[in-house]
PDB file of N, CA and C in Angstrom:
ATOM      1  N   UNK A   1      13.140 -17.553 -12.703  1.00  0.00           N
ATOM      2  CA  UNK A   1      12.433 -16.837 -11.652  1.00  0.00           C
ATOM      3  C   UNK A   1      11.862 -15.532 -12.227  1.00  0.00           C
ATOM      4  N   UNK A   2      10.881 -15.135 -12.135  1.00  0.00           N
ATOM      5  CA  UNK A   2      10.058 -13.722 -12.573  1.00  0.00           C
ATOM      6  C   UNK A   2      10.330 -12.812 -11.523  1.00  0.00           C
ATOM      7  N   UNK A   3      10.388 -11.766 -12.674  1.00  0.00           N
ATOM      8  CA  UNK A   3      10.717 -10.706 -11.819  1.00  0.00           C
ATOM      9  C   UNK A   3       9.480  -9.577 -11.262  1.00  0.00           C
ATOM     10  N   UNK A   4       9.409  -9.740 -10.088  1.00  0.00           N
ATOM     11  CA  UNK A   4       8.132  -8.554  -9.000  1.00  0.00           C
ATOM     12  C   UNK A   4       8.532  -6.975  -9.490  1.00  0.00           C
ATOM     13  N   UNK A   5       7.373  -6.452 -10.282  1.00  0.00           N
ATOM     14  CA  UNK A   5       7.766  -5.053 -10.749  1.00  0.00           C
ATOM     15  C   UNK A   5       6.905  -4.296  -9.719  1.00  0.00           C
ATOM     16  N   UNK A   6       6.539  -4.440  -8.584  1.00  0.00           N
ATOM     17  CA  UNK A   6       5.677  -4.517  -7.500  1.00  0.00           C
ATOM     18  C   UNK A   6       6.606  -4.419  -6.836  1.00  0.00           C
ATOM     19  N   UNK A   7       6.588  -3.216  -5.608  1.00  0.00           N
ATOM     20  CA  UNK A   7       7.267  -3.022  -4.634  1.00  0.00           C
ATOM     21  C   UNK A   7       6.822  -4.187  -3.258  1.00  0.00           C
ATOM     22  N   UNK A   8       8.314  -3.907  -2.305  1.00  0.00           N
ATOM     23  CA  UNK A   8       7.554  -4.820  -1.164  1.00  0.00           C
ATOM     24  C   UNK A   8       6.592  -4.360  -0.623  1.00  0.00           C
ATOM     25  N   UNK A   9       5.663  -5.015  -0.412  1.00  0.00           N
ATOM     26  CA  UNK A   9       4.014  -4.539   0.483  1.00  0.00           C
ATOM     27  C   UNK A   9       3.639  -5.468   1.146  1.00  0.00           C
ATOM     28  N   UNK A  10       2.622  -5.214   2.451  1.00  0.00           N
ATOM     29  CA  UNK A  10       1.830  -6.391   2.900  1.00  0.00           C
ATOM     30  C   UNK A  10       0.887  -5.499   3.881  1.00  0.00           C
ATOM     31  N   UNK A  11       0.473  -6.747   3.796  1.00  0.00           N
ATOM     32  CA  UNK A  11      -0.940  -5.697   5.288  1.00  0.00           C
ATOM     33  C   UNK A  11      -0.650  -6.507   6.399  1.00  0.00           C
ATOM     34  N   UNK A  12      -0.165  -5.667   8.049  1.00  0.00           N
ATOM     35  CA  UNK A  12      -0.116  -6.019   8.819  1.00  0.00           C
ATOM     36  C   UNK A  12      -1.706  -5.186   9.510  1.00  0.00           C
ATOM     37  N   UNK A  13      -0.542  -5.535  11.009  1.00  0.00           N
ATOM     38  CA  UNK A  13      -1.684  -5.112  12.031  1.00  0.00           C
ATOM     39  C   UNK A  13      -1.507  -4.039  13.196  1.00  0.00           C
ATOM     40  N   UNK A  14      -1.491  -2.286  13.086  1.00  0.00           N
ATOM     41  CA  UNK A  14      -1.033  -1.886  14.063  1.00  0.00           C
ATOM     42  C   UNK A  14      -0.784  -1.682  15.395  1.00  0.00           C
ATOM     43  N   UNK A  15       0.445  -2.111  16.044  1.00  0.00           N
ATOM     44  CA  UNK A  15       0.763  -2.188  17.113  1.00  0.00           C
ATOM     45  C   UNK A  15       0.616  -1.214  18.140  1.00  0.00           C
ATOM     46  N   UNK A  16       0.697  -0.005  17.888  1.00  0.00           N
ATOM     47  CA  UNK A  16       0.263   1.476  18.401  1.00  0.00           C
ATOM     48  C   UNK A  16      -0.451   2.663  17.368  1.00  0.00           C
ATOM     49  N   UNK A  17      -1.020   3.434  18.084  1.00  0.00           N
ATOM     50  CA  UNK A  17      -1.810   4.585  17.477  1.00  0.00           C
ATOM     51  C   UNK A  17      -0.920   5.261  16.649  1.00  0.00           C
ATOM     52  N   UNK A  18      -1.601   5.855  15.422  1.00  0.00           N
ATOM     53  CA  UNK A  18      -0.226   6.869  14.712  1.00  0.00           C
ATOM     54  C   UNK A  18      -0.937   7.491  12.996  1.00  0.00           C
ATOM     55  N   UNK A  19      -0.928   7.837  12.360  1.00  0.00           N
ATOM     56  CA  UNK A  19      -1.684   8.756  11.439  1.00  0.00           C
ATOM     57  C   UNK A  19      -1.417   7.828  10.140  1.00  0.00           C
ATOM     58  N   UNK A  20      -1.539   8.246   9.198  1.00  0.00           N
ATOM     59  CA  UNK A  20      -1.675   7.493   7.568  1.00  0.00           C
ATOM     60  C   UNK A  20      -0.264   8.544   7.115  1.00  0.00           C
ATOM     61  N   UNK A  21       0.289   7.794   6.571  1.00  0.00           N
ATOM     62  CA  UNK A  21       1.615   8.428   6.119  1.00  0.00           C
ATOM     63  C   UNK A  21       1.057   9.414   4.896  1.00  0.00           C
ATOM     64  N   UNK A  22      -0.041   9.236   3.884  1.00  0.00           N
ATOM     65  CA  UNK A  22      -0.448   9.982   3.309  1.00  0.00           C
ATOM     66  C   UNK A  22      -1.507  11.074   3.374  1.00  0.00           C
ATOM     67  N   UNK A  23      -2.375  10.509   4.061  1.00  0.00           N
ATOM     68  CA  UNK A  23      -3.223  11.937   4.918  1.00  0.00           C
ATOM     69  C   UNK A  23      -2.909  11.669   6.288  1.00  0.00           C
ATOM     70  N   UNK A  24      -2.395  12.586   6.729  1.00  0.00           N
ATOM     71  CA  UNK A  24      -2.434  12.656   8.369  1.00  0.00           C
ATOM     72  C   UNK A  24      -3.470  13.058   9.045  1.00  0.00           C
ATOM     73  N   UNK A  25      -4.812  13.336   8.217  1.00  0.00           N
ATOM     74  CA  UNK A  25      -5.925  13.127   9.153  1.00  0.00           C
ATOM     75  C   UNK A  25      -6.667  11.916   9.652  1.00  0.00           C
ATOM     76  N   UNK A  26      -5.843  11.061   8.522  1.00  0.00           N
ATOM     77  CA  UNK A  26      -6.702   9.335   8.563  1.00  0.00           C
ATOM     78  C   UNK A  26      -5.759   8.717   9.961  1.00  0.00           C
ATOM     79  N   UNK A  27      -6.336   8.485  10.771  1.00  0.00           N
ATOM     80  CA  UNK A  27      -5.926   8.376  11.974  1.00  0.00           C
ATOM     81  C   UNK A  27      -5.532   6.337  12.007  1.00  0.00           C
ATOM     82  N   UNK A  28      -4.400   5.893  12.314  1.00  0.00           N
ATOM     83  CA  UNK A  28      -4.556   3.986  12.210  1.00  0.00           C
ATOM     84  C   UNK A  28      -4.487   3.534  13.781  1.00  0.00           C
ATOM     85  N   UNK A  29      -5.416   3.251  13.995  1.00  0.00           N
ATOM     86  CA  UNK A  29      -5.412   2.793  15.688  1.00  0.00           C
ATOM     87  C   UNK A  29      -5.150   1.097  15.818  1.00  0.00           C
ATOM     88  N   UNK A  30      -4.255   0.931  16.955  1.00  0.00           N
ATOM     89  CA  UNK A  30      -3.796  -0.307  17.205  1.00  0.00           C
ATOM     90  C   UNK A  30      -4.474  -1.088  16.965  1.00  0.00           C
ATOM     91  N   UNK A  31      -4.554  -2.101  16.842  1.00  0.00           N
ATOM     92  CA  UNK A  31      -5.667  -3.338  15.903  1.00  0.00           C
ATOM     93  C   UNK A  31      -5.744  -2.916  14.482  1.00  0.00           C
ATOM     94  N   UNK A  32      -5.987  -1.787  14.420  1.00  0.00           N
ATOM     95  CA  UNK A  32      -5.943  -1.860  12.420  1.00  0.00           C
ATOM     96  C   UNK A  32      -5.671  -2.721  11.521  1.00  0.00           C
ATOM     97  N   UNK A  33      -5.933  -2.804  10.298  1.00  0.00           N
ATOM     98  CA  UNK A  33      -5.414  -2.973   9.537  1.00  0.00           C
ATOM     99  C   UNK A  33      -4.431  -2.175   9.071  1.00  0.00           C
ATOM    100  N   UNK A  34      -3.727  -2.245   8.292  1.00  0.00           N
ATOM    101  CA  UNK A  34      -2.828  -0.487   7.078  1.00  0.00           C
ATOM    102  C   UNK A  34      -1.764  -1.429   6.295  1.00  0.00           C
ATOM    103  N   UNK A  35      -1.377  -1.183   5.649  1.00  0.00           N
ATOM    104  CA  UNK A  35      -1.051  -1.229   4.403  1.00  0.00           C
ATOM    105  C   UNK A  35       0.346  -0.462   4.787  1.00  0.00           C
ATOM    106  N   UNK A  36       1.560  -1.733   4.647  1.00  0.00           N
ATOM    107  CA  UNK A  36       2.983  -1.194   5.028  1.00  0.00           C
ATOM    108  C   UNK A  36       3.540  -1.853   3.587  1.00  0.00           C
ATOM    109  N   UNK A  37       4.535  -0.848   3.400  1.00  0.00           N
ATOM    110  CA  UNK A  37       5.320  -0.460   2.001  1.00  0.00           C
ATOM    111  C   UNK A  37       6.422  -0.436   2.636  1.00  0.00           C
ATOM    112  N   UNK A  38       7.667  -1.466   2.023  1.00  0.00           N
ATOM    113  CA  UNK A  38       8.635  -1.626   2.355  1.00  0.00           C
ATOM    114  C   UNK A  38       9.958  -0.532   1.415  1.00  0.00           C
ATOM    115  N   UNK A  39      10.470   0.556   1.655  1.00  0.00           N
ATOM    116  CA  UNK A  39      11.387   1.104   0.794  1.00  0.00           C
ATOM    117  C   UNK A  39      12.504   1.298   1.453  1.00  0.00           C
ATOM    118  N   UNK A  40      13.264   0.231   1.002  1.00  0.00           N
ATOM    119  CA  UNK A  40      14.862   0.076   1.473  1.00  0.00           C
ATOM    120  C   UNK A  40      14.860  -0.654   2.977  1.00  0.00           C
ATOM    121  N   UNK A  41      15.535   0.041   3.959  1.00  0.00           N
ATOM    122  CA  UNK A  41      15.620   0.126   5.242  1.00  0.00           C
ATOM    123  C   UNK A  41      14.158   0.881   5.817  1.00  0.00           C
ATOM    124  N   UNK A  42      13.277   1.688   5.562  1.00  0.00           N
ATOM    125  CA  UNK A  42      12.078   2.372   6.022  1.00  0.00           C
ATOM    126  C   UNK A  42      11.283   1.473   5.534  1.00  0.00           C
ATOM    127  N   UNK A  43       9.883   1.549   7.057  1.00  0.00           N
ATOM    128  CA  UNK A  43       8.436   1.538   6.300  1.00  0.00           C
ATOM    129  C   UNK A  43       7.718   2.046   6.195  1.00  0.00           C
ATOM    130  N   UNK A  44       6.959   2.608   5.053  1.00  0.00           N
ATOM    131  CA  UNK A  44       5.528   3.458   5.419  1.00  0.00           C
ATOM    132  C   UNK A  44       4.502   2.637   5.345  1.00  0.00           C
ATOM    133  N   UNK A  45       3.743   3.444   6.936  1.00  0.00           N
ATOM    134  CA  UNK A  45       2.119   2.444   6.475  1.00  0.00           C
ATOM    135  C   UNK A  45       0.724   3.714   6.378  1.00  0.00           C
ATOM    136  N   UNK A  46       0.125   2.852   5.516  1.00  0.00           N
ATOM    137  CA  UNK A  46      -1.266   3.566   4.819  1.00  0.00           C
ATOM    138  C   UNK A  46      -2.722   3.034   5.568  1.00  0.00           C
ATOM    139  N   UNK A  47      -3.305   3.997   5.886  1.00  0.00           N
ATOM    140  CA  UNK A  47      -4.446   3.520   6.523  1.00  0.00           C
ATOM    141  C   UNK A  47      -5.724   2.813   5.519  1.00  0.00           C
ATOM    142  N   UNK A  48      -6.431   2.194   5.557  1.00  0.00           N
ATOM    143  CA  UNK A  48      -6.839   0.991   4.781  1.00  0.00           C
ATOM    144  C   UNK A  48      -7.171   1.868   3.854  1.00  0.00           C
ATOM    145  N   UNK A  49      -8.049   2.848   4.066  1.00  0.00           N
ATOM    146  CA  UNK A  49      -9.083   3.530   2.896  1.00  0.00           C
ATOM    147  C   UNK A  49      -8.307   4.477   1.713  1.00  0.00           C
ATOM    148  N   UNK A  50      -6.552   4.880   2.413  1.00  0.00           N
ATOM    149  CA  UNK A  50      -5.548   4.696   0.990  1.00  0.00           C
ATOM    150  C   UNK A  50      -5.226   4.095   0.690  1.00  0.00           C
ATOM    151  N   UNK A  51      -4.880   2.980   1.351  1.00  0.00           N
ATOM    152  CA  UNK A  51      -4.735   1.715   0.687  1.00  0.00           C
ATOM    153  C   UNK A  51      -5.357   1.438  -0.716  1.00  0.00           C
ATOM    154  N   UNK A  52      -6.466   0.931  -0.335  1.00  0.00           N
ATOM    155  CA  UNK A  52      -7.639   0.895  -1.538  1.00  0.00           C
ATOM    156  C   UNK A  52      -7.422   1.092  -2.510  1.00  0.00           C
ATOM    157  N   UNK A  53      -7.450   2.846  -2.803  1.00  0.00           N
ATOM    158  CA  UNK A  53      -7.419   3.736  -3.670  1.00  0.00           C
ATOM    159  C   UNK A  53      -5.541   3.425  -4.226  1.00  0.00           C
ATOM    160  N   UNK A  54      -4.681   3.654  -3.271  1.00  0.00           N
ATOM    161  CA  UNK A  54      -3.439   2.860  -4.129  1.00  0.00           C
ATOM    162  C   UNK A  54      -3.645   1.722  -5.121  1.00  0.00           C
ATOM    163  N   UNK A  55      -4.306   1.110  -4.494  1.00  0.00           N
ATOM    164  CA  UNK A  55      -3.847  -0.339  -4.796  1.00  0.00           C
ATOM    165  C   UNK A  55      -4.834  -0.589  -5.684  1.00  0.00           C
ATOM    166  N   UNK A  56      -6.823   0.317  -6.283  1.00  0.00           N
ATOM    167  CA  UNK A  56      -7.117   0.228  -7.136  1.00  0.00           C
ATOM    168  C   UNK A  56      -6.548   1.113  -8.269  1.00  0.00           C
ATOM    169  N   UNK A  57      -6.380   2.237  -8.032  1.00  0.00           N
ATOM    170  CA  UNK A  57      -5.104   2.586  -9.431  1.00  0.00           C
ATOM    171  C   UNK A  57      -4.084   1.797 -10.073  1.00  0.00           C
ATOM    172  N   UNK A  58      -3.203   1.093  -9.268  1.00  0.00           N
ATOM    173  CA  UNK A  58      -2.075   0.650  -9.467  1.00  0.00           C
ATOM    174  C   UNK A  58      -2.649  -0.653 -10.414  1.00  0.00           C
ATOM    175  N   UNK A  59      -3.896  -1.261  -9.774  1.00  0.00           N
ATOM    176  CA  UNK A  59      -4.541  -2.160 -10.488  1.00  0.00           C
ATOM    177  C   UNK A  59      -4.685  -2.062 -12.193  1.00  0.00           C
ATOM    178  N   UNK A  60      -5.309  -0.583 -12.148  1.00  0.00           N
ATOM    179  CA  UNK A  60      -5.743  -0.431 -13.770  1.00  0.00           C
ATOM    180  C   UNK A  60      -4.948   0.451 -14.425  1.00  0.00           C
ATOM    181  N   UNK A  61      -3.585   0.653 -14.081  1.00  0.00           N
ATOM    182  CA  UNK A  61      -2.565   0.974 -14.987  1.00  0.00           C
ATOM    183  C   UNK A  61      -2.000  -0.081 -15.299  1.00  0.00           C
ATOM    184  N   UNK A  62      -1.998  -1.376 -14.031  1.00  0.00           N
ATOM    185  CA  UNK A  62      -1.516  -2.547 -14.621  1.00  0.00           C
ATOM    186  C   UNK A  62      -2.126  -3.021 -16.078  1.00  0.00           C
ATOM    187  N   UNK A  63      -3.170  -3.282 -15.761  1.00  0.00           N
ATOM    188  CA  UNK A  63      -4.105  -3.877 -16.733  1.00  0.00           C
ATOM    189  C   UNK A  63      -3.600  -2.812 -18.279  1.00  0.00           C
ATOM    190  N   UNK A  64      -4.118  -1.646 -17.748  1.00  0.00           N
ATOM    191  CA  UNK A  64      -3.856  -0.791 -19.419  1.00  0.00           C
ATOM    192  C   UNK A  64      -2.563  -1.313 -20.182  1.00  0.00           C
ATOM    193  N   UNK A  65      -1.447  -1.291 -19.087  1.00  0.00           N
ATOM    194  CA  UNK A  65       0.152  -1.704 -19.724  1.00  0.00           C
ATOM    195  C   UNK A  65      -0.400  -3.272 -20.442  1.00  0.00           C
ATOM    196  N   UNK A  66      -0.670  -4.169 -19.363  1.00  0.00           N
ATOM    197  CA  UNK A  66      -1.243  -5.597 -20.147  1.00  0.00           C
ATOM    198  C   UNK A  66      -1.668  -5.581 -21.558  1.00  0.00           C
ATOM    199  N   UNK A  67      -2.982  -4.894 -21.734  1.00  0.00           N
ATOM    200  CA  UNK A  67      -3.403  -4.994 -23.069  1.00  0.00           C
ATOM    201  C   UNK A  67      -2.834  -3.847 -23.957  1.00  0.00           C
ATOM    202  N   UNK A  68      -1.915  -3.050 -23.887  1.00  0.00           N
ATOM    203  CA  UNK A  68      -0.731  -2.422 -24.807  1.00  0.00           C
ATOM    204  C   UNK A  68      -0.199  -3.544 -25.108  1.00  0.00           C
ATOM    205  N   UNK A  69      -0.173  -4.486 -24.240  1.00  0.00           N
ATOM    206  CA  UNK A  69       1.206  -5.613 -25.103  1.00  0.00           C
ATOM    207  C   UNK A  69       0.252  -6.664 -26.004  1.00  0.00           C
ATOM    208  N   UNK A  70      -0.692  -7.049 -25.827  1.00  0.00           N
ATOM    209  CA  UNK A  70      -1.664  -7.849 -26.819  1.00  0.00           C
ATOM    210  C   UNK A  70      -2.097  -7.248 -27.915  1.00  0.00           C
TER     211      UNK A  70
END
């Protein structure tokens, strides 16, 4: 079995109004999309447009580590 060096994540759908855990000006209104991060017992969720930006960084540090190993 391989091991997920990737935290738990997924994209739901918000159920009530409530802010972006990382800017609290990015506002996530019910129907949303956002981007929930599972750590431990808590979740934080990210409104799509940090999302993104997480999840394209996280992308190309992956990649850099990748071709360090080739």
């Amino acid at each position: 079995m391989q091991k997920a060096l990737t935290k738990h994540i997924l994209i739901d759908i918000a159920q009530r109004p409530h802010n972006c855990r990382y800017n609290k000006r990015h506002r996530i209104l019910s129907g949303d999309k956002r981007l929930k991060v599972v750590e431990g017992r808590s979740h934080q969720h990210y409104c799509v447009e940090c999302a993104k930006k997480f999840l394209s960084s996280d992308i190309e540090k992956l990649k850099s580590i990748l071709s360090e190993l080739e």
